[in-house]
N, C-alpha and C. Protein backbone atom coordinates (compact mmCIF):
# COMPACT_ATOMS: atom_id res chain seq x y z
N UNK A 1 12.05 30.88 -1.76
CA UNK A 1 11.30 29.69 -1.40
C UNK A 1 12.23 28.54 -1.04
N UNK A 2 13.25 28.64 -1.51
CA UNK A 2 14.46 27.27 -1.11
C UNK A 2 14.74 27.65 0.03
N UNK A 3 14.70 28.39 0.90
CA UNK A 3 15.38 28.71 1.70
C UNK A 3 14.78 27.78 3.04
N UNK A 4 15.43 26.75 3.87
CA UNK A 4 14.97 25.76 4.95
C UNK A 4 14.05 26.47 6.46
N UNK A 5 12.67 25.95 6.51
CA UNK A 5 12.28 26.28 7.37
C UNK A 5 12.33 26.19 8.93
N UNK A 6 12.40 26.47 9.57
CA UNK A 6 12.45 25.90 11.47
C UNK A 6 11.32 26.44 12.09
N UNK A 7 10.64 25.15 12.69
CA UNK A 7 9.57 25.88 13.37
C UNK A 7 9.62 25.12 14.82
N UNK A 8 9.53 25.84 16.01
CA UNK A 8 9.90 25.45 17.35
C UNK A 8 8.72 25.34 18.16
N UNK A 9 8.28 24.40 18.64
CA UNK A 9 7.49 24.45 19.42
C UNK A 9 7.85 24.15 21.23
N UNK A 10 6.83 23.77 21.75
CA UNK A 10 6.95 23.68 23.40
C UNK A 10 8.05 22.23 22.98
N UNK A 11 7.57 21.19 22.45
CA UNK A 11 7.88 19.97 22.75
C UNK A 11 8.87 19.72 21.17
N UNK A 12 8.38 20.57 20.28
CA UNK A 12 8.93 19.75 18.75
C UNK A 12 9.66 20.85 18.49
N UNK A 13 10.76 20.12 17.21
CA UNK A 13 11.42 21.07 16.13
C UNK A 13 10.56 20.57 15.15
N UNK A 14 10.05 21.33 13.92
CA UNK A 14 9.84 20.67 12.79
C UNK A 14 10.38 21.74 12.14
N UNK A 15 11.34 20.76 10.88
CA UNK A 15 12.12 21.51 9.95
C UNK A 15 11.78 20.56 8.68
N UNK A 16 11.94 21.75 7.25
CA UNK A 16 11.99 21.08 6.16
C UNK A 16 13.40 20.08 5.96
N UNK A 17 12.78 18.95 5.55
CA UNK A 17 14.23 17.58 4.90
C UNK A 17 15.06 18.39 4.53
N UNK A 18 16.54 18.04 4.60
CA UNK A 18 17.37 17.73 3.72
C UNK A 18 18.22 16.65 3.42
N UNK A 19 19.49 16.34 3.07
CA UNK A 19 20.12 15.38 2.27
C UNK A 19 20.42 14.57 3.57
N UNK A 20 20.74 15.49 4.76
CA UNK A 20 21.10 15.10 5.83
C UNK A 20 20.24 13.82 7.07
N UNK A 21 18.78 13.42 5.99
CA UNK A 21 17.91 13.28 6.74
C UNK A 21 17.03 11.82 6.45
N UNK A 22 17.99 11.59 5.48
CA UNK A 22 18.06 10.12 4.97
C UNK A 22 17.56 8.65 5.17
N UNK A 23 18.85 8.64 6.29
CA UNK A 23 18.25 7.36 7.61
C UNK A 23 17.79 8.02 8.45
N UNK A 24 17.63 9.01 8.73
CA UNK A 24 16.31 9.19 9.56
C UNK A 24 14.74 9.01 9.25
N UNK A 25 14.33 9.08 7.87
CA UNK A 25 13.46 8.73 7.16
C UNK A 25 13.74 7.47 6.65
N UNK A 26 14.51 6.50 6.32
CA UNK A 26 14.55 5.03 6.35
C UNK A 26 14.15 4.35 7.09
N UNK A 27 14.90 4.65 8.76
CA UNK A 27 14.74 4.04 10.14
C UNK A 27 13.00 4.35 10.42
N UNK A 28 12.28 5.71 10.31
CA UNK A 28 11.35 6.14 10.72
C UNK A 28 10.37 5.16 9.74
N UNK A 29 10.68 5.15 8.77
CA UNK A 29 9.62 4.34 8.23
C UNK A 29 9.09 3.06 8.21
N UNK A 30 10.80 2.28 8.04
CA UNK A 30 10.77 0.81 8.89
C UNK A 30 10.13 0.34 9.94
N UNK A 31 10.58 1.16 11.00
CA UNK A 31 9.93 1.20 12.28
C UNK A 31 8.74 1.08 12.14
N UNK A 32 7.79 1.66 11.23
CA UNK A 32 6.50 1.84 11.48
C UNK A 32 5.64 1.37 10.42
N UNK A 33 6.28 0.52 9.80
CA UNK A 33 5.74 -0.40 8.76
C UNK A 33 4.65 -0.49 8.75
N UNK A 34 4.16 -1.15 9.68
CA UNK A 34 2.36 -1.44 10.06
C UNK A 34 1.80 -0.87 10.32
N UNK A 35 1.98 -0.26 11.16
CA UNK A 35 1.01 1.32 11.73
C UNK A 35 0.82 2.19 11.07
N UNK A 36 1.87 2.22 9.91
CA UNK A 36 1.58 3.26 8.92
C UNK A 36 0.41 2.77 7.72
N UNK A 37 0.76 0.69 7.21
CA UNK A 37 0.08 0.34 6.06
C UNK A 37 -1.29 1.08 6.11
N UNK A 38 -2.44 1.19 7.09
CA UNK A 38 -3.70 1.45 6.78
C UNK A 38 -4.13 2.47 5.66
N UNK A 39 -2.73 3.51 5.78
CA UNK A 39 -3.14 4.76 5.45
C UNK A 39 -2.21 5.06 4.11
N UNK A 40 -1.49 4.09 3.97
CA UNK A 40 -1.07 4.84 2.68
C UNK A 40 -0.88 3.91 1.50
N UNK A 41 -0.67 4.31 0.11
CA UNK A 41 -0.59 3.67 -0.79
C UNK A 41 0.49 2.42 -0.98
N UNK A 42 1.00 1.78 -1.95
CA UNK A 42 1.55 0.69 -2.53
C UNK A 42 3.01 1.29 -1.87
N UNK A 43 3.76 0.79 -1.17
CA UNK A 43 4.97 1.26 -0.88
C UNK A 43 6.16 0.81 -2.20
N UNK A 44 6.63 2.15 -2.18
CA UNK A 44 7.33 1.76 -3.63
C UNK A 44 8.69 0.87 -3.47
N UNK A 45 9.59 0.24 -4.19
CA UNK A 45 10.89 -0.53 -4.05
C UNK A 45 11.74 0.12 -3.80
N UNK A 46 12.18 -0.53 -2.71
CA UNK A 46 13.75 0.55 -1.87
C UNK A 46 13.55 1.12 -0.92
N UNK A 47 12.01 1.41 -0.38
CA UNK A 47 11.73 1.83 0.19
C UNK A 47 12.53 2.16 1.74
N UNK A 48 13.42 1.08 1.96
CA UNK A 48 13.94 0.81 2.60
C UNK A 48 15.47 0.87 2.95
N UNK A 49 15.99 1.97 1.33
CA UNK A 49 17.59 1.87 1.41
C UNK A 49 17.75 3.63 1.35
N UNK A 50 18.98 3.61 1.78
CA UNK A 50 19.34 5.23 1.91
C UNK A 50 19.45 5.72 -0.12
N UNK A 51 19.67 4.59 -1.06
CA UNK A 51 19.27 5.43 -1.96
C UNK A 51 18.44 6.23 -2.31
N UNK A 52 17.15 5.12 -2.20
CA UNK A 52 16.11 6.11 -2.10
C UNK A 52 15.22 7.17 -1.74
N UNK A 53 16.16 7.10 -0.35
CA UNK A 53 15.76 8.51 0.52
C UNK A 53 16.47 9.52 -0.19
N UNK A 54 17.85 9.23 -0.48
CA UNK A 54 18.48 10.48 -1.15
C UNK A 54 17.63 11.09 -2.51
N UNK A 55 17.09 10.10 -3.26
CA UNK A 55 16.57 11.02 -4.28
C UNK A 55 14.89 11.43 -4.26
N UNK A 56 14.31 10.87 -3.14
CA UNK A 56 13.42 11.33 -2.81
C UNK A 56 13.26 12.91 -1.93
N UNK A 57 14.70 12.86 -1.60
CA UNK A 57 14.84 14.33 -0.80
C UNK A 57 14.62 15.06 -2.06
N UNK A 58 15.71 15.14 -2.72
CA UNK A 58 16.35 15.68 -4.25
C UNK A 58 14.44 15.79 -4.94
N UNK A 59 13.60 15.40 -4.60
CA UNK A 59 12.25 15.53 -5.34
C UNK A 59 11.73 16.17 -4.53
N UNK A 60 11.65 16.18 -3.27
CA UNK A 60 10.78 17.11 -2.29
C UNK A 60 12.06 18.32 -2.37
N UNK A 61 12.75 18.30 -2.71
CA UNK A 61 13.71 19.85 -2.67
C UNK A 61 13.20 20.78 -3.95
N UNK A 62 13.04 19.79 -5.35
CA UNK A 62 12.68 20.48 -6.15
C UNK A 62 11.10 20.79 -6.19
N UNK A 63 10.15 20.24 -5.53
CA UNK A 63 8.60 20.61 -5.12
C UNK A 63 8.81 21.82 -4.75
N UNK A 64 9.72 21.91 -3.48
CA UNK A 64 9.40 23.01 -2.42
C UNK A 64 10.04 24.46 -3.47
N UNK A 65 11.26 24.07 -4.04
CA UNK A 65 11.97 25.57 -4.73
C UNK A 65 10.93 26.17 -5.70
N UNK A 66 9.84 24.57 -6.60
CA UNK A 66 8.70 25.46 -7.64
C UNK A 66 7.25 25.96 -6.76
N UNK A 67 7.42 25.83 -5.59
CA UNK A 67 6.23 26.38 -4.91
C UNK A 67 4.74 25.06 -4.57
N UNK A 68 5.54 24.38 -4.88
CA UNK A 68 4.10 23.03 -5.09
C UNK A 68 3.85 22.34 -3.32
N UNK A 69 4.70 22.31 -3.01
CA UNK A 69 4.94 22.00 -1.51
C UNK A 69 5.81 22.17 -0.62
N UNK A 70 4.76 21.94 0.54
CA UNK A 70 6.41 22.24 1.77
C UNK A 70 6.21 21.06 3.10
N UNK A 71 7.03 20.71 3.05
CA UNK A 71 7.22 19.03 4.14
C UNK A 71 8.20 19.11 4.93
N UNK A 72 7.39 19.31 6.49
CA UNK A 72 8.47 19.13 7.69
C UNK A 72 8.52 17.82 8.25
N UNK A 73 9.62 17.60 8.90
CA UNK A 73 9.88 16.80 10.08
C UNK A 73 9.68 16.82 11.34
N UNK A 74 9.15 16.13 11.74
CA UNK A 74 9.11 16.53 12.88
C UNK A 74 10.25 15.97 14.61
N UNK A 75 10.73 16.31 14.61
CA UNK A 75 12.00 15.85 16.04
C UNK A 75 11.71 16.59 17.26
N UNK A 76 11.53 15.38 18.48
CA UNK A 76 11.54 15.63 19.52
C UNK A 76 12.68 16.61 19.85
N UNK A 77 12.07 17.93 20.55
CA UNK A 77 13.38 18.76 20.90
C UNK A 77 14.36 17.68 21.96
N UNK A 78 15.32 18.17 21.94
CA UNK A 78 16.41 17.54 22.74
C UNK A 78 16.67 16.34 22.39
N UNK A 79 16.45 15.46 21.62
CA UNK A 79 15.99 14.46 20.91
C UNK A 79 16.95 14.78 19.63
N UNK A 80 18.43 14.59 18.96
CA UNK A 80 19.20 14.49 17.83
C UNK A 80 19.02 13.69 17.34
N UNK A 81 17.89 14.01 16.28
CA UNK A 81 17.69 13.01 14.91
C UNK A 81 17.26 11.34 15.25
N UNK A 82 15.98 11.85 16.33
CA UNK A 82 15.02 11.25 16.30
C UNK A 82 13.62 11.25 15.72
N UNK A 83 13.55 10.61 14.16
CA UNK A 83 12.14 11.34 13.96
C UNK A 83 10.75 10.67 14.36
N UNK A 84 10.14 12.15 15.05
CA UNK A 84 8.79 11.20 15.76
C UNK A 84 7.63 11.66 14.62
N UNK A 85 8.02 12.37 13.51
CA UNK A 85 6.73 12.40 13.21
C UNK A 85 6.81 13.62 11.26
N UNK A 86 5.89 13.39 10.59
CA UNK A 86 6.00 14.44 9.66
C UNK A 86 4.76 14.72 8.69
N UNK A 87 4.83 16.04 8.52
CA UNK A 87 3.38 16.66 7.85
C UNK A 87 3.78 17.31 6.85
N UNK A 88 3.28 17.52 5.55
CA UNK A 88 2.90 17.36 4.41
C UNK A 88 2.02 18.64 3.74
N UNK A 89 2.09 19.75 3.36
CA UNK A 89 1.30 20.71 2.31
C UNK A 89 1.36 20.29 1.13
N UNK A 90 0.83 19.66 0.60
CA UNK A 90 1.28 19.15 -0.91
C UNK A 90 0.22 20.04 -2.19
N UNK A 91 0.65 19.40 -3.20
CA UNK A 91 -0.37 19.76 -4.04
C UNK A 91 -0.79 21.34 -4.20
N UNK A 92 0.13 22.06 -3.88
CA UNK A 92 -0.25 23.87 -3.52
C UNK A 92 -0.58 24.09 -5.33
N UNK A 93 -1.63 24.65 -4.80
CA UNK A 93 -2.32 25.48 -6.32
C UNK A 93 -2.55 26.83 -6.12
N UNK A 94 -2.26 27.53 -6.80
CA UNK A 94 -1.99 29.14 -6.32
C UNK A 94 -3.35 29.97 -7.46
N UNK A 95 -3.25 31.08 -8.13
CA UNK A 95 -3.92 31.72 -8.56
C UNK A 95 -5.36 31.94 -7.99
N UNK A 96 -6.54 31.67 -8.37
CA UNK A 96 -7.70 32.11 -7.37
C UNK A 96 -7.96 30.68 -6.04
N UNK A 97 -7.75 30.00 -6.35
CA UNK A 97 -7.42 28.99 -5.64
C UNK A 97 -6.95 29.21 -4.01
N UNK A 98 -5.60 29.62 -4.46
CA UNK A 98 -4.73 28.98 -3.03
C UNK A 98 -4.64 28.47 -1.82
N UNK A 99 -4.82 27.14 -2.37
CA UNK A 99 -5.00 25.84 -1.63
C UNK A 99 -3.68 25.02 -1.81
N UNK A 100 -4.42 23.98 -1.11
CA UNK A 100 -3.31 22.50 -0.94
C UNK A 100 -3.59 21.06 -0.26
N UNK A 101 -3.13 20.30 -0.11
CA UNK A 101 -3.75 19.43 0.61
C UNK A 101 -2.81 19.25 1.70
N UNK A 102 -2.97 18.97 2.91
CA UNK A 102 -2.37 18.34 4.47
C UNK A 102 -2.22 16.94 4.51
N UNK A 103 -1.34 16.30 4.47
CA UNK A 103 -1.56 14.81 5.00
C UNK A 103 -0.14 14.90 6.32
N UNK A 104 -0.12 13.68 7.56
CA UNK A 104 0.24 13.93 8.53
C UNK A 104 0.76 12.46 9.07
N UNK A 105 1.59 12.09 9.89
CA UNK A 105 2.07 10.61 10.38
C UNK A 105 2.54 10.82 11.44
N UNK A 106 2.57 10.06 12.50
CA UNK A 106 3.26 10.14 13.83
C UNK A 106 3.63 8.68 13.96
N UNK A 107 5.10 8.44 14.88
CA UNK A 107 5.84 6.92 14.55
C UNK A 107 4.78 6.51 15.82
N UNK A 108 4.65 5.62 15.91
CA UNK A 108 3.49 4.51 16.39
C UNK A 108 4.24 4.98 18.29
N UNK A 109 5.38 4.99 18.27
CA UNK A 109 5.62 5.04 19.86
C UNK A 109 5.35 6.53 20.56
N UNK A 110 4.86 7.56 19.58
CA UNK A 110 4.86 9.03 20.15
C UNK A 110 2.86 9.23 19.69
N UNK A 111 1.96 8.36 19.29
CA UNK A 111 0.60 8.59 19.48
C UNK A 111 0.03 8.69 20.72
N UNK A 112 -0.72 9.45 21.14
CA UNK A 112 -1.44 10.12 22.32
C UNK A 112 -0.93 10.43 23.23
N UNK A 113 0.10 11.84 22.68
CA UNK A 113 0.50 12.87 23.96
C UNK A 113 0.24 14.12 23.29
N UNK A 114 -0.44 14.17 22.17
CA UNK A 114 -1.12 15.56 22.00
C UNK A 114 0.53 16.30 20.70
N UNK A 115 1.10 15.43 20.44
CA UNK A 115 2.51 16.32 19.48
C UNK A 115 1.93 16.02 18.28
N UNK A 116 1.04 15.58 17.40
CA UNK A 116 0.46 16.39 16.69
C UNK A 116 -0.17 17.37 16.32
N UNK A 117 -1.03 17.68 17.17
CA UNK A 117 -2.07 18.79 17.46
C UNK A 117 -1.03 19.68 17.32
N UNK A 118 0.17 19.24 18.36
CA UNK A 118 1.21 21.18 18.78
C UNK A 118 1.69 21.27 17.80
N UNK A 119 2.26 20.17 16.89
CA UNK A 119 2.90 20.56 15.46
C UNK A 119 2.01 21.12 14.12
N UNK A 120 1.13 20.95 14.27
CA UNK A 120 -0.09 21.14 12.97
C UNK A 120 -0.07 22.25 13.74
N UNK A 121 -0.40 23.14 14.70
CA UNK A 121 -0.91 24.19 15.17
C UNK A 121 -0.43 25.03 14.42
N UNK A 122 1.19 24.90 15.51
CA UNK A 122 2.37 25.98 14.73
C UNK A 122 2.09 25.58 13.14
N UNK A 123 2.32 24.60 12.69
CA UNK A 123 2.63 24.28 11.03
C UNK A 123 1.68 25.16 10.17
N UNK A 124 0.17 25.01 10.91
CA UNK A 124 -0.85 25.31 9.70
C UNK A 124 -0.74 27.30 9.86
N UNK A 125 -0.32 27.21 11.06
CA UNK A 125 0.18 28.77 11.29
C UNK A 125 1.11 29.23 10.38
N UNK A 126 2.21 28.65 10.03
CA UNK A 126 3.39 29.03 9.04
C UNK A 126 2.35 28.94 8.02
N UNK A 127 1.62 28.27 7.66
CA UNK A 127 1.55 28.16 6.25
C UNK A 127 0.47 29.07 5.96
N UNK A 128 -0.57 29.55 6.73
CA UNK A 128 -1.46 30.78 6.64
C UNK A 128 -0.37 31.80 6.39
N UNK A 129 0.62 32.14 7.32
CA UNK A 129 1.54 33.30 7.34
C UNK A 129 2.11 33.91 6.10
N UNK A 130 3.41 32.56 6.06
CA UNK A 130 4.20 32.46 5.10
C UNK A 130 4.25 32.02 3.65
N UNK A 131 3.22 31.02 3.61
CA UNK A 131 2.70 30.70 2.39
C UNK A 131 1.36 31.36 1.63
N UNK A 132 0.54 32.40 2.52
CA UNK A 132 -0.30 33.00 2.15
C UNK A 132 -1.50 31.91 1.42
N UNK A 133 -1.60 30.84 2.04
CA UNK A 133 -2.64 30.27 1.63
C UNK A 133 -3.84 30.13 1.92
N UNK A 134 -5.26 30.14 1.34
CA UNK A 134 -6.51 30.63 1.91
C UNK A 134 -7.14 29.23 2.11
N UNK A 135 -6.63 28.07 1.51
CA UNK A 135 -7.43 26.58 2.03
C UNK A 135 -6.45 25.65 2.21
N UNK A 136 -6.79 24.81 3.48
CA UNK A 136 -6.00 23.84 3.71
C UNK A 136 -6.93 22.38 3.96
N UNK A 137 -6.66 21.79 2.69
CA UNK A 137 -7.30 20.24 3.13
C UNK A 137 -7.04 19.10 3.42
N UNK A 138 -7.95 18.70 4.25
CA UNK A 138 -6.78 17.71 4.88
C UNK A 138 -8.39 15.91 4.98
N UNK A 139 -7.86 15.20 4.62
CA UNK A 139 -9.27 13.82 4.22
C UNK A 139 -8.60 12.14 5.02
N UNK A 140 -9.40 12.18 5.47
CA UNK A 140 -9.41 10.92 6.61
C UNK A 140 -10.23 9.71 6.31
N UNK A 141 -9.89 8.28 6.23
CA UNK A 141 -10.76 7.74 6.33
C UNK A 141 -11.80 7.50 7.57
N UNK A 142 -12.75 7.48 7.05
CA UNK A 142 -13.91 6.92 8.13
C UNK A 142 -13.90 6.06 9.58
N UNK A 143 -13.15 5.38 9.48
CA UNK A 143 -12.31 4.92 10.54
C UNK A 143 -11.46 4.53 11.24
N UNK A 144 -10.85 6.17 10.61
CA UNK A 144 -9.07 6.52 11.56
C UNK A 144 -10.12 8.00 12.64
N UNK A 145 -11.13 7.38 13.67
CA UNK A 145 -11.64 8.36 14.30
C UNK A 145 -10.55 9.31 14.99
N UNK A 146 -9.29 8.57 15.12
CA UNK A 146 -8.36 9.54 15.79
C UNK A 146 -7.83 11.07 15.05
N UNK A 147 -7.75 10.58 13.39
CA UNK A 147 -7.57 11.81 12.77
C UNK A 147 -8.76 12.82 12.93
N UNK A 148 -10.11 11.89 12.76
CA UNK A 148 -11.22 12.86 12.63
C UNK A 148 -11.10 14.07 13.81
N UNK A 149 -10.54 13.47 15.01
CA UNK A 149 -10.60 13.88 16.08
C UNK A 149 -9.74 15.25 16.19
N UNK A 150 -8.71 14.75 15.87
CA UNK A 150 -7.64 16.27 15.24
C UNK A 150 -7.86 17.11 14.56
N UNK A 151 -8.38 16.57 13.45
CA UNK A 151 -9.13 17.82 12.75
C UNK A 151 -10.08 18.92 12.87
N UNK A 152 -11.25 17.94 13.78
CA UNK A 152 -11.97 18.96 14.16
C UNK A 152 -11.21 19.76 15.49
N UNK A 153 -10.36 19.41 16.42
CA UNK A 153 -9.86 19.86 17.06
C UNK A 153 -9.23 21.32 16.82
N UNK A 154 -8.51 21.01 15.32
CA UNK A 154 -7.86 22.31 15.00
C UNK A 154 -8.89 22.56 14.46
N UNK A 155 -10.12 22.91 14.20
CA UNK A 155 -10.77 23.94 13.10
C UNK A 155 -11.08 23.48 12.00
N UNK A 156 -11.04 22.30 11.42
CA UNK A 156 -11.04 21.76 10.38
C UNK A 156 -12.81 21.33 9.98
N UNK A 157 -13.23 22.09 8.81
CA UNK A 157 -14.57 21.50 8.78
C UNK A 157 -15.03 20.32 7.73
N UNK A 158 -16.34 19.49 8.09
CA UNK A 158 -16.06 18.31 6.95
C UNK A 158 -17.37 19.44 6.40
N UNK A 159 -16.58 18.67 4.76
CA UNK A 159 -17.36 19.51 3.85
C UNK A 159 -17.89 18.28 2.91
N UNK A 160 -17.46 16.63 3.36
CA UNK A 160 -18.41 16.10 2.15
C UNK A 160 -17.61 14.64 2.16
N UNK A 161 -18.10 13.87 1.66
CA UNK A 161 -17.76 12.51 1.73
C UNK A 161 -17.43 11.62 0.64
N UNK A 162 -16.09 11.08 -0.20
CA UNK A 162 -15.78 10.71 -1.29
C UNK A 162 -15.45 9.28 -1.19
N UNK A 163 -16.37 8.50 -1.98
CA UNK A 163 -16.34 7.40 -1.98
C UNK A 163 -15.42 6.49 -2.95
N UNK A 164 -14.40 5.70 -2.54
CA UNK A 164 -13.35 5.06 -3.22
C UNK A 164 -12.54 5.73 -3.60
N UNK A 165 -12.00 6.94 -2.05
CA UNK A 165 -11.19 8.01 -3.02
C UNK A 165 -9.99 8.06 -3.51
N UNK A 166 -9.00 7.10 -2.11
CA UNK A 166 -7.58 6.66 -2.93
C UNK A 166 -7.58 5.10 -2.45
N UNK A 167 -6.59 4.67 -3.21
CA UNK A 167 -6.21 3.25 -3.20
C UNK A 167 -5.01 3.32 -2.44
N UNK A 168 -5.74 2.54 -1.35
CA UNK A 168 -4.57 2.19 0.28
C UNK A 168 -4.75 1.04 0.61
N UNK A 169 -3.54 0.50 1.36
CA UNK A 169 -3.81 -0.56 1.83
C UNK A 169 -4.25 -1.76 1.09
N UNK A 170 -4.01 -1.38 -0.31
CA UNK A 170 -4.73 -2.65 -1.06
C UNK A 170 -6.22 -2.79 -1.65
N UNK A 171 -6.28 -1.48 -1.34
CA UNK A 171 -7.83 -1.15 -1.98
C UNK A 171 -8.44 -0.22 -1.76
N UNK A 172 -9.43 0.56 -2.91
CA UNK A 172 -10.15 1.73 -2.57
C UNK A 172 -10.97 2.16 -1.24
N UNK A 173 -10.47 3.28 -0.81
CA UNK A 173 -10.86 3.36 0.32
C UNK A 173 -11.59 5.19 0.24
N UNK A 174 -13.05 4.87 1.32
CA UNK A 174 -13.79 6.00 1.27
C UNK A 174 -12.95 6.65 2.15
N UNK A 175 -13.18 7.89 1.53
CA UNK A 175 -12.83 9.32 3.18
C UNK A 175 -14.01 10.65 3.39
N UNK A 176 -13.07 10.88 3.99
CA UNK A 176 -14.12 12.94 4.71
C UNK A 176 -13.17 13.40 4.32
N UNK A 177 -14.06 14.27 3.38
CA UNK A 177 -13.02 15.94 3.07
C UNK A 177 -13.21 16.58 4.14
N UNK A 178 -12.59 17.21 4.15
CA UNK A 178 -11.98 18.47 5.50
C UNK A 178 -11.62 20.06 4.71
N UNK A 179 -12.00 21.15 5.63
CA UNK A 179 -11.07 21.94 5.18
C UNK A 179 -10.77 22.82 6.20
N UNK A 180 -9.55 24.30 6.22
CA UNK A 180 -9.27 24.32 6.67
C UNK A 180 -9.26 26.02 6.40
N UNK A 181 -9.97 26.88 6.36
CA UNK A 181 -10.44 28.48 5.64
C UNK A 181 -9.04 29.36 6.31
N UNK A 182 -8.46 30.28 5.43
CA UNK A 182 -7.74 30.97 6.56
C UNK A 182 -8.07 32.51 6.86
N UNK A 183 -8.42 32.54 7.91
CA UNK A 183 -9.30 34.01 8.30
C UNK A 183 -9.30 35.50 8.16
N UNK A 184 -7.37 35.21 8.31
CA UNK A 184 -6.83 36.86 7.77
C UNK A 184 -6.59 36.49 6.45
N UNK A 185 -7.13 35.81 5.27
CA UNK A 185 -6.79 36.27 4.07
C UNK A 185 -7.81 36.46 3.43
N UNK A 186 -7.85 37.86 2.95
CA UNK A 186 -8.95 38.35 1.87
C UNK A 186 -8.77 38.93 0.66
C-alpha cells in the first residue's frame, strides 16, 4: 500500500504527495485562498509555511500505508510542478462496508475545461480497481451547482440531504449526499 501511485491521463498526471511536494501545496493553496474559503473548514496556522506542508505530507503518508486513504495531485502534463488541482478518498472503511468519502479542488485558473471530470474518471477508476472499493461518496453543498454538475456527470447518485452537515466557511452548512456504487464488485 506505500507504494506511490501514477495515474496519466489525456491532459493530467495525478500522483500520490510526497515530501517533494511541499511548496507546491503551499503556493497552490495561497493562490487560491478565496476560491477555495466557501468550501472548506477553519484553515489551520501555518497554513502557509513549508513546515507545515512537510508534516502534513508525513500524515497523509501514514493514512495511505494504514489503508485509510489515498490523495492525488493533480499536474498539468508538461507542466513541472504546477499544481492545478487535487482529490481526496478519505475516510476508507473496509470490512462489509467498503467505502470512503471523495472530496475534490481545482486552483481557480484551471475551472471549466472539463480536468476534473478527466481526473475523477481515471481516479474513481483506480480506486474501483485497485482499492477494491464498493462505495464512493462524495457531498456538495446546495449551491456549488458546479459540483452537483460533476457528479451527476460521473454517475454519482443523490441519495439524501443533510442539514448543518459540516462547519465551513464560518458556519454550518447543508449538503447532498452522493454516492458512487461500484459495478464489478460483488
Amino acid at each position: 500500500m506505500a507504494s506511490g501511485v501514477v495515474i496519466e491521463t489525456g491532459r493530467l498526471l495525478l500522483m500520490t504527495p510526497g515530501p517533494d511536494h511541499a511548496a507546491a501545496l503551499r503556493d497552490y493553496m495561497a493562490r487560491n485562498r478565496e476560491h477555495f474559503a466557501p468550501y472548506l473548514p477553519p484553515l489551520p496556522d501555518g497554513l502557509h509555511t513549508l513546515e507545515f506542508w512537510h508534516e502534513r505530507l508525513s500524515a497523509w503518508r501514514e493514512e495511505r500505508s494504514s489503508d485509510q486513504s489515498l490523495r492525488l495531485l493533480l499536474f498539468e502534463r508538461g507542466q513541472d510542478k504546477v499544481l492545478v488541482g487535487d482529490c481526496a478518498f478519505t475516510n476508507i472503511v473496509r470490512g462489509p462496508f467498503q467505502a470512503c468519502h471523495l472530496g475534490y479542488k481545482l486552483d481557480r485558473q484551471y475551472v471549466g475545461r472539463g480536468l476534473m471530470r478527466e481526473a475523477l474518471t481515471a481516479a474513481l477508476d483506480h480506486t474501483f480497481h485497485a482499492l477494491k472499493l464498493h462505495r464512493i461518496m462524495a457531498n456538495y453543498q446546495p449551491t456549488n451547482e458546479r459540483s452537483g454538475r460533476l457528479l451527476r456527470r460521473l454517475g454519482f447518485t443523490i441519495e439524501g440531504y443533510a442539514r448543518d452537515y459540516l462547519f465551513l466557511n464560518g458556519g454550518w452548512r447543508d449538503h447532498i449526499l452522493t454516492s458512487l456504487v461500484n459495478p464489478n464488485l460483488r
